[in-house]
Protein backbone atom coordinates (compact mmCIF):
# COMPACT_ATOMS: atom_id res chain seq x y z
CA UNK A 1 34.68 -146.59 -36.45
CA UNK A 2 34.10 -149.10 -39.31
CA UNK A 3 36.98 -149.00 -42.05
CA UNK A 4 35.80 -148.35 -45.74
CA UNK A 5 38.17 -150.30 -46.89
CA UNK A 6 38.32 -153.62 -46.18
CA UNK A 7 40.93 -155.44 -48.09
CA UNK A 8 39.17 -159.05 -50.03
CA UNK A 9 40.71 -161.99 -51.73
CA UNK A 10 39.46 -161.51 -54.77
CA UNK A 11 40.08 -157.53 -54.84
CA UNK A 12 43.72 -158.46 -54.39
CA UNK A 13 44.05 -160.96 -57.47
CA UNK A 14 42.54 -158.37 -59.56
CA UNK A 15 44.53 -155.64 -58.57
CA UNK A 16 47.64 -157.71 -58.77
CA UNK A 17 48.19 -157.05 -55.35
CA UNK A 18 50.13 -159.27 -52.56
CA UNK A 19 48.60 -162.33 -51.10
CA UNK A 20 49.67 -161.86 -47.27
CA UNK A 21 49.15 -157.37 -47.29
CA UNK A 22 46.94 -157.08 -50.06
CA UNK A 23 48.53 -153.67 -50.41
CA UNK A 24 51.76 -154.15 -52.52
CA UNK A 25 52.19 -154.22 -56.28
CA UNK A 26 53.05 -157.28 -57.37
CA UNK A 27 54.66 -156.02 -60.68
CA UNK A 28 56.33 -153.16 -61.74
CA UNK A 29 54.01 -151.67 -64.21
CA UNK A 30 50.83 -151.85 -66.21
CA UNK A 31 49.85 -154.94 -68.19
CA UNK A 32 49.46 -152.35 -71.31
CA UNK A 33 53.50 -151.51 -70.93
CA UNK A 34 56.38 -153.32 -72.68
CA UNK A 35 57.87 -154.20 -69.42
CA UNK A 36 54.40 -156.47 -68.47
CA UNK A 37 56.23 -159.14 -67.35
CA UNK A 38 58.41 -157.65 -64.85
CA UNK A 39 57.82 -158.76 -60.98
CA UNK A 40 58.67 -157.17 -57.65
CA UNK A 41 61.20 -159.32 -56.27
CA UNK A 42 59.09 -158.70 -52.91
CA UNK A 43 56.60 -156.88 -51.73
CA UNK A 44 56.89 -153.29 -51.54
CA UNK A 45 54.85 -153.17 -48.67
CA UNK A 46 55.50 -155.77 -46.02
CA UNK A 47 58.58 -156.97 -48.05
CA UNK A 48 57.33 -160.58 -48.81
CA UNK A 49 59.59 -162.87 -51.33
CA UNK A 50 57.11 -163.52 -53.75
CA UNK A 51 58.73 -166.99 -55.79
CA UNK A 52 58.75 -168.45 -52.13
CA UNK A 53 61.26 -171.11 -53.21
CA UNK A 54 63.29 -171.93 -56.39
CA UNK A 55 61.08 -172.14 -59.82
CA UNK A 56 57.93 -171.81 -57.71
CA UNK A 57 56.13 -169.89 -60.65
CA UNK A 58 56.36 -172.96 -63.29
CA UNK A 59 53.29 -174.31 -61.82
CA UNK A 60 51.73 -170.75 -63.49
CA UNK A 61 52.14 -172.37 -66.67
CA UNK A 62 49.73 -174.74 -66.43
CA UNK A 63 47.37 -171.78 -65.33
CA UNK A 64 48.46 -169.79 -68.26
CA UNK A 65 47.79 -172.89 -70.42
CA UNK A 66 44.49 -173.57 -69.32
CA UNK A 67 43.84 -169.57 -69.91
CA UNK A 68 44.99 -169.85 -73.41
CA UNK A 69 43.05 -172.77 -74.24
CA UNK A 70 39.73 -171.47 -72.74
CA UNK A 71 40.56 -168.35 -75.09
CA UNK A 72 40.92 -169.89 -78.33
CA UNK A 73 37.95 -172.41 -77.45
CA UNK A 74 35.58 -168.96 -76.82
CA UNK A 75 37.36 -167.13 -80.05
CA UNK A 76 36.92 -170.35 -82.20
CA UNK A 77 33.73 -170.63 -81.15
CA UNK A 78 32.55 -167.41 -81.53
CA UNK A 79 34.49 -166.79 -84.97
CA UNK A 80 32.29 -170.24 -86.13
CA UNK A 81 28.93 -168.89 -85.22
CA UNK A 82 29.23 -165.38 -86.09
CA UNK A 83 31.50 -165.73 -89.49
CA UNK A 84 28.64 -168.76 -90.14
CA UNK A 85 31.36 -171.26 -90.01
CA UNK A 86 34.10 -169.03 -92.38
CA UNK A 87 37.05 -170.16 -93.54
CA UNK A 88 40.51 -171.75 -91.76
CA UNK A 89 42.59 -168.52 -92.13
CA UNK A 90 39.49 -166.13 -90.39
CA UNK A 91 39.69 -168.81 -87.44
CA UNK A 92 43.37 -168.72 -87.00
CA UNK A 93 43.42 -165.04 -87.71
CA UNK A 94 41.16 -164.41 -84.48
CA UNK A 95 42.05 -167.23 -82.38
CA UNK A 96 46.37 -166.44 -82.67
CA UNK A 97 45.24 -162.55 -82.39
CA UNK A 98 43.26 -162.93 -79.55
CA UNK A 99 46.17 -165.36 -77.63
CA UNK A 100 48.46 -162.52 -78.38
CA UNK A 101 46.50 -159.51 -77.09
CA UNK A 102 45.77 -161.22 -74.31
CA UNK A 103 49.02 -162.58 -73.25
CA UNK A 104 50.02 -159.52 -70.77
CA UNK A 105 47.01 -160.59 -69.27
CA UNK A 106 47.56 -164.60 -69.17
CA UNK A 107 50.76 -164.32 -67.81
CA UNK A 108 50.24 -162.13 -64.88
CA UNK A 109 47.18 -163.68 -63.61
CA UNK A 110 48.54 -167.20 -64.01
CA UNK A 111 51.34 -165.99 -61.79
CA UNK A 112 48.80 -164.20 -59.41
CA UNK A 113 46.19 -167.23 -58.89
CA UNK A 114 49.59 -169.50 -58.27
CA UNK A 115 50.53 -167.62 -55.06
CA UNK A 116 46.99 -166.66 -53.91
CA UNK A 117 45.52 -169.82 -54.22
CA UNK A 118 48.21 -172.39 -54.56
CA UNK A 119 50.78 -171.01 -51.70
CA UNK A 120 50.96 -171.44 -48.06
CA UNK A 121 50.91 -167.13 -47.78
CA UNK A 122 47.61 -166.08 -45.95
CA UNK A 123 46.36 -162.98 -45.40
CA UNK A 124 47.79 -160.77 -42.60
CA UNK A 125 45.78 -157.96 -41.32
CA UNK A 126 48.29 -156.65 -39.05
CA UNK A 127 50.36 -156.24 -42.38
CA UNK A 128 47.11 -154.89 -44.36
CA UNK A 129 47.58 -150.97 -45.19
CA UNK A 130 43.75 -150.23 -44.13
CA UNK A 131 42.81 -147.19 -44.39
């Protein structure tokens, strides 16, 4: 019988999920929560460390960086040709807004593209919780 669920790269880097079961949380709560930035020290799943050796997630902040900058190009663009080019403190305004709303978001998918993509962890389907 052919499983409904078959687990998928990108399907775990949205969820946030673990690069080698694609079934465990990689944080401990929502991105909309105060505690956003807190990590599983492993997985809860198939117990993988996740910072895989010493200061292994400062690489994320050149991720995060190139998030952030993408996001205030696209804000200060968009604030310049809907506002018809308004004035400094409406850019800044939307552009620093924007950064902060969105930095729950930067920060935990900075961290999750640095051990998907830039990590020797591979998918395991013996580990996968398929069900």
């Amino acid at each position: 019988m052919h499983n409904l669920y078959e687990p998928s790269k990108g399907l775990s880097i949205i969820k946030c999920k673990c690069p080698r079961c694609q079934s465990g949380d990689m944080f401990l709560s929502g991105a909309l929560t105060k505690k956003f930035m807190a990590m599983n020290h492993e997985c809860p799943h198939c117990k993988l460390l996740f910072e895989i050796e010493p200061g292994f997630f400062w690489g994320a902040m050149y991720i995060s960086y190139a998030f952030t900058t993408g996001i205030m190009l696209v804000m200060g663009a968009l604030v310049y040709f809907i506002g018809n080019n308004p004035d400094t403190w409406i850019y800044l305004s939307f552009i620093i807004g924007s950064f902060l709303l969105l930095t729950p978001f930067t920060y935990r998918y900075a961290r999750v593209l640095m051990i998907h993509l830039f990590s020797p962890i591979r998918f395991d389907k013996g580990l996968a919780n398929i069900k």
